[in-house]
Protein backbone atom coordinates (compact mmCIF):
# COMPACT_ATOMS: atom_id res chain seq x y z
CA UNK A 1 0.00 0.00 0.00
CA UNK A 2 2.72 2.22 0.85
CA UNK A 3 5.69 1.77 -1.65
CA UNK A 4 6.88 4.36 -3.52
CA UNK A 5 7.37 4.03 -7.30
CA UNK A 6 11.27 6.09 -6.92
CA UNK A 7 11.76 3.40 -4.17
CA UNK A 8 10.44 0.85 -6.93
CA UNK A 9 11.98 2.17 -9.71
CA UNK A 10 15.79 2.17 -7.78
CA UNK A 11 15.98 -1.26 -6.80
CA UNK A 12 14.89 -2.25 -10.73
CA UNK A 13 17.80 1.02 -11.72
CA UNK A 14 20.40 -1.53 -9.12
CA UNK A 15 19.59 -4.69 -9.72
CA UNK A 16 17.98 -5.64 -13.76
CA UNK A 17 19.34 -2.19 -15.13
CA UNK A 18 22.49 -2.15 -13.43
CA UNK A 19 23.59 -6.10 -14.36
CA UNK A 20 22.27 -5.85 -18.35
CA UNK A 21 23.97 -2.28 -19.22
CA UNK A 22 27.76 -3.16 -17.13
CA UNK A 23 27.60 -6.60 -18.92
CA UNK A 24 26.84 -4.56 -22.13
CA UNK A 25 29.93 -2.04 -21.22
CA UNK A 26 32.10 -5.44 -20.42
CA UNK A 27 30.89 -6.94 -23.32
CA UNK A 28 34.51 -5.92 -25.47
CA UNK A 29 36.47 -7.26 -22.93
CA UNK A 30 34.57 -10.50 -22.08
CA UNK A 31 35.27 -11.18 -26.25
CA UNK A 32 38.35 -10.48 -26.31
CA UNK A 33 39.24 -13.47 -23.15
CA UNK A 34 36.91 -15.98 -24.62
CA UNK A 35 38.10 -19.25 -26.16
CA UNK A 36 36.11 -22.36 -27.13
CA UNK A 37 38.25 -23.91 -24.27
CA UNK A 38 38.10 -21.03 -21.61
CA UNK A 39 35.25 -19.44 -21.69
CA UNK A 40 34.69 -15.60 -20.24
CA UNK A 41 32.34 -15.72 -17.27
CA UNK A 42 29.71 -13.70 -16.10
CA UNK A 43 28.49 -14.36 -12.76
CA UNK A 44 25.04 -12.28 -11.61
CA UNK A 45 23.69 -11.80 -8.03
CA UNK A 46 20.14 -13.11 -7.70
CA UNK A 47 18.19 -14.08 -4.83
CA UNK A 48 15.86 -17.00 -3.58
CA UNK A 49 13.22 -14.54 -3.23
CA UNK A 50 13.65 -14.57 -7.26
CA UNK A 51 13.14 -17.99 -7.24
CA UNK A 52 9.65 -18.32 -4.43
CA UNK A 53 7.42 -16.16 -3.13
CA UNK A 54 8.71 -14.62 -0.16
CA UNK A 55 6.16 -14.44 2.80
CA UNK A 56 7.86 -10.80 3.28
CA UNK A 57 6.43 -7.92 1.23
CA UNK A 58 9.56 -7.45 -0.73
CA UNK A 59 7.40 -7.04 -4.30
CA UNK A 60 10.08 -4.77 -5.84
CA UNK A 61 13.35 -6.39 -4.43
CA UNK A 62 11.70 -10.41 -5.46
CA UNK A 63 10.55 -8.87 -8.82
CA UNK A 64 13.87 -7.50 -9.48
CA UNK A 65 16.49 -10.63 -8.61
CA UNK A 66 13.41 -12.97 -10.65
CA UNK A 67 14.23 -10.35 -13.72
CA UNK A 68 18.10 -11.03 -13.18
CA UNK A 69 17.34 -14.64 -13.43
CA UNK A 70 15.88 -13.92 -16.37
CA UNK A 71 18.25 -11.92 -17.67
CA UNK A 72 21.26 -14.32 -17.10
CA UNK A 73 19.16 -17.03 -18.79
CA UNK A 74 18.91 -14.61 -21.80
CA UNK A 75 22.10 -13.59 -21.89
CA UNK A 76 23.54 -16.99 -21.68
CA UNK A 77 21.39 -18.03 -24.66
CA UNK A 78 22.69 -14.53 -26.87
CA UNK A 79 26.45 -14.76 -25.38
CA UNK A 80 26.91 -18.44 -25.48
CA UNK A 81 27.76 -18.57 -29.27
CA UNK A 82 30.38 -16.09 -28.38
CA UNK A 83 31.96 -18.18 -25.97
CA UNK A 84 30.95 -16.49 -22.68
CA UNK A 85 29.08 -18.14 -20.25
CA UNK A 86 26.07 -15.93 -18.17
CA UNK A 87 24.75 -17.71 -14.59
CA UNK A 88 23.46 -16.19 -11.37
CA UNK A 89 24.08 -17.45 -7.88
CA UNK A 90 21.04 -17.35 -5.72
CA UNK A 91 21.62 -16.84 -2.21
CA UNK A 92 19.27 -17.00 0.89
CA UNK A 93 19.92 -15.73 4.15
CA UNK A 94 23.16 -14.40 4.70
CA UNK A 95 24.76 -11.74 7.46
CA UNK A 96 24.87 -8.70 5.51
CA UNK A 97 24.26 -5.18 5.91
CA UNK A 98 21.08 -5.44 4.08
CA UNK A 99 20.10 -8.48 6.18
CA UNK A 100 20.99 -6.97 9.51
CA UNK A 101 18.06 -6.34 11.27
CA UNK A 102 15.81 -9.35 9.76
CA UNK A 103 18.29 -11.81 11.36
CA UNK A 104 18.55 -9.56 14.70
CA UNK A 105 14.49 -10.01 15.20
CA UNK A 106 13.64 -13.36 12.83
CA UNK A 107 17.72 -14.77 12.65
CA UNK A 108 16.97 -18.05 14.62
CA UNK A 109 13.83 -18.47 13.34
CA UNK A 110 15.42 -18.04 9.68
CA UNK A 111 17.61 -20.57 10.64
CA UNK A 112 15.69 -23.37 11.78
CA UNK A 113 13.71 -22.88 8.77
CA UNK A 114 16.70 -24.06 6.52
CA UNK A 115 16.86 -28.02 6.17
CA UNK A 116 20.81 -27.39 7.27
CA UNK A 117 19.50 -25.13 10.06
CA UNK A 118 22.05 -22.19 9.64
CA UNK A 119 22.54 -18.88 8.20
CA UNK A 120 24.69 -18.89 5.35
CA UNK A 121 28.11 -17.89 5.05
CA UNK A 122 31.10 -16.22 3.26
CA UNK A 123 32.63 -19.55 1.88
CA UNK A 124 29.04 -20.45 0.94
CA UNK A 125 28.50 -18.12 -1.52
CA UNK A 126 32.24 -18.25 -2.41
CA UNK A 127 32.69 -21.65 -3.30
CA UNK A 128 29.75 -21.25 -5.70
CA UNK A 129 31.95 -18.29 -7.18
CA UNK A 130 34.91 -20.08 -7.82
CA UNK A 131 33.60 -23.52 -9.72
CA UNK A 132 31.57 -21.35 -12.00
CA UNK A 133 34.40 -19.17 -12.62
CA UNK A 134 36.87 -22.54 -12.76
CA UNK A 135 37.52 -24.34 -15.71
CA UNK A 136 35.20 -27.09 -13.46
CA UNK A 137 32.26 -24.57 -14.46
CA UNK A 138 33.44 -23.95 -17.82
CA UNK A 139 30.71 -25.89 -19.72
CA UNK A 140 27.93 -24.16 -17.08
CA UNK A 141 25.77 -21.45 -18.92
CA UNK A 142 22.21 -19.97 -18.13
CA UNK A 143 21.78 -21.49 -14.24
CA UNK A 144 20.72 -19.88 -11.42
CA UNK A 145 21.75 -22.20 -8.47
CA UNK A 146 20.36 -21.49 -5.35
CA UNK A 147 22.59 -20.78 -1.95
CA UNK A 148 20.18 -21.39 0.34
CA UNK A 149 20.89 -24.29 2.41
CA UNK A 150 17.67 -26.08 1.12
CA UNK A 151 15.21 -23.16 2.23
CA UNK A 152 13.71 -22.94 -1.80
CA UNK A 153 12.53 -26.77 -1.20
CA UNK A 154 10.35 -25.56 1.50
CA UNK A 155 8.60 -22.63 0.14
């Protein structure tokens, strides 16, 4: 009832506008590493809340990370050919600024929630990171794999 379009409209500017136009501006560079072999990477941000429906009222931030799904899907099928691979990580709940006072009031909760009943952390999202950046990940293009510690299967 109460959100602003601005507030709408800068958190599709951040996360859908931002991720299509600096791949666009890195697009030179990402050709000019890219080998059959060795693919360039591209590796988007998403969010679990792109992938469910959150039972938070976080319409604009959900709609937004479910666009840079999409987006990394598209732009693994138009980049592909050009040997650069697109794919988003999807985390869930992870200490961050952003996160910070959720987890201080709902942060256990949250937690038991998850099949692995923990926040995630640092290495999580890392590890991710480096296989789809490693010539492991190499043959890896349009996936958005969830960081979650299960909580997707539960929504």
């Amino acid at each position: 009832d109460d959100f602003s379009e601005h507030a709408w409209d800068k958190v599709m500017d951040t996360n859908v506008k931002g991720v299509f136009f600096l791949t666009q501006r890195l697009l030179p560079n990402l050709r000019a590493g890219a080998t059959a072999d060795d693919p360039s990477r591209v590796i988007n941000v998403g969010s679990i809340d792109g992938l469910h429906v959150n039972p938070m009222d976080t319409y604009s931030y959900a709609a937004s990370k479910a666009g840079v799904h999409h987006l990394t899907r598209a732009l693994a099928r138009k980049l592909g050919p050009q040997h650069i691979t697109v794919n988003a990580i999807a985390p869930g709940p992870f200490e961050s600024k952003m996160m910070a006072a959720t987890l201080q009031a709902f942060g256990e909760s949250i937690a038991k929630s998850s099949p692995l009943g923990r926040i995630g952390r640092p290495d999580d999202m890392a590890g991710v990171a480096v296989f789809l950046a490693s010539r492991a990940g190499s043959y890896v293009t349009g996936s958005v794999i969830a960081v979650d510690g299960g909580i997707a299967t539960t929504a």
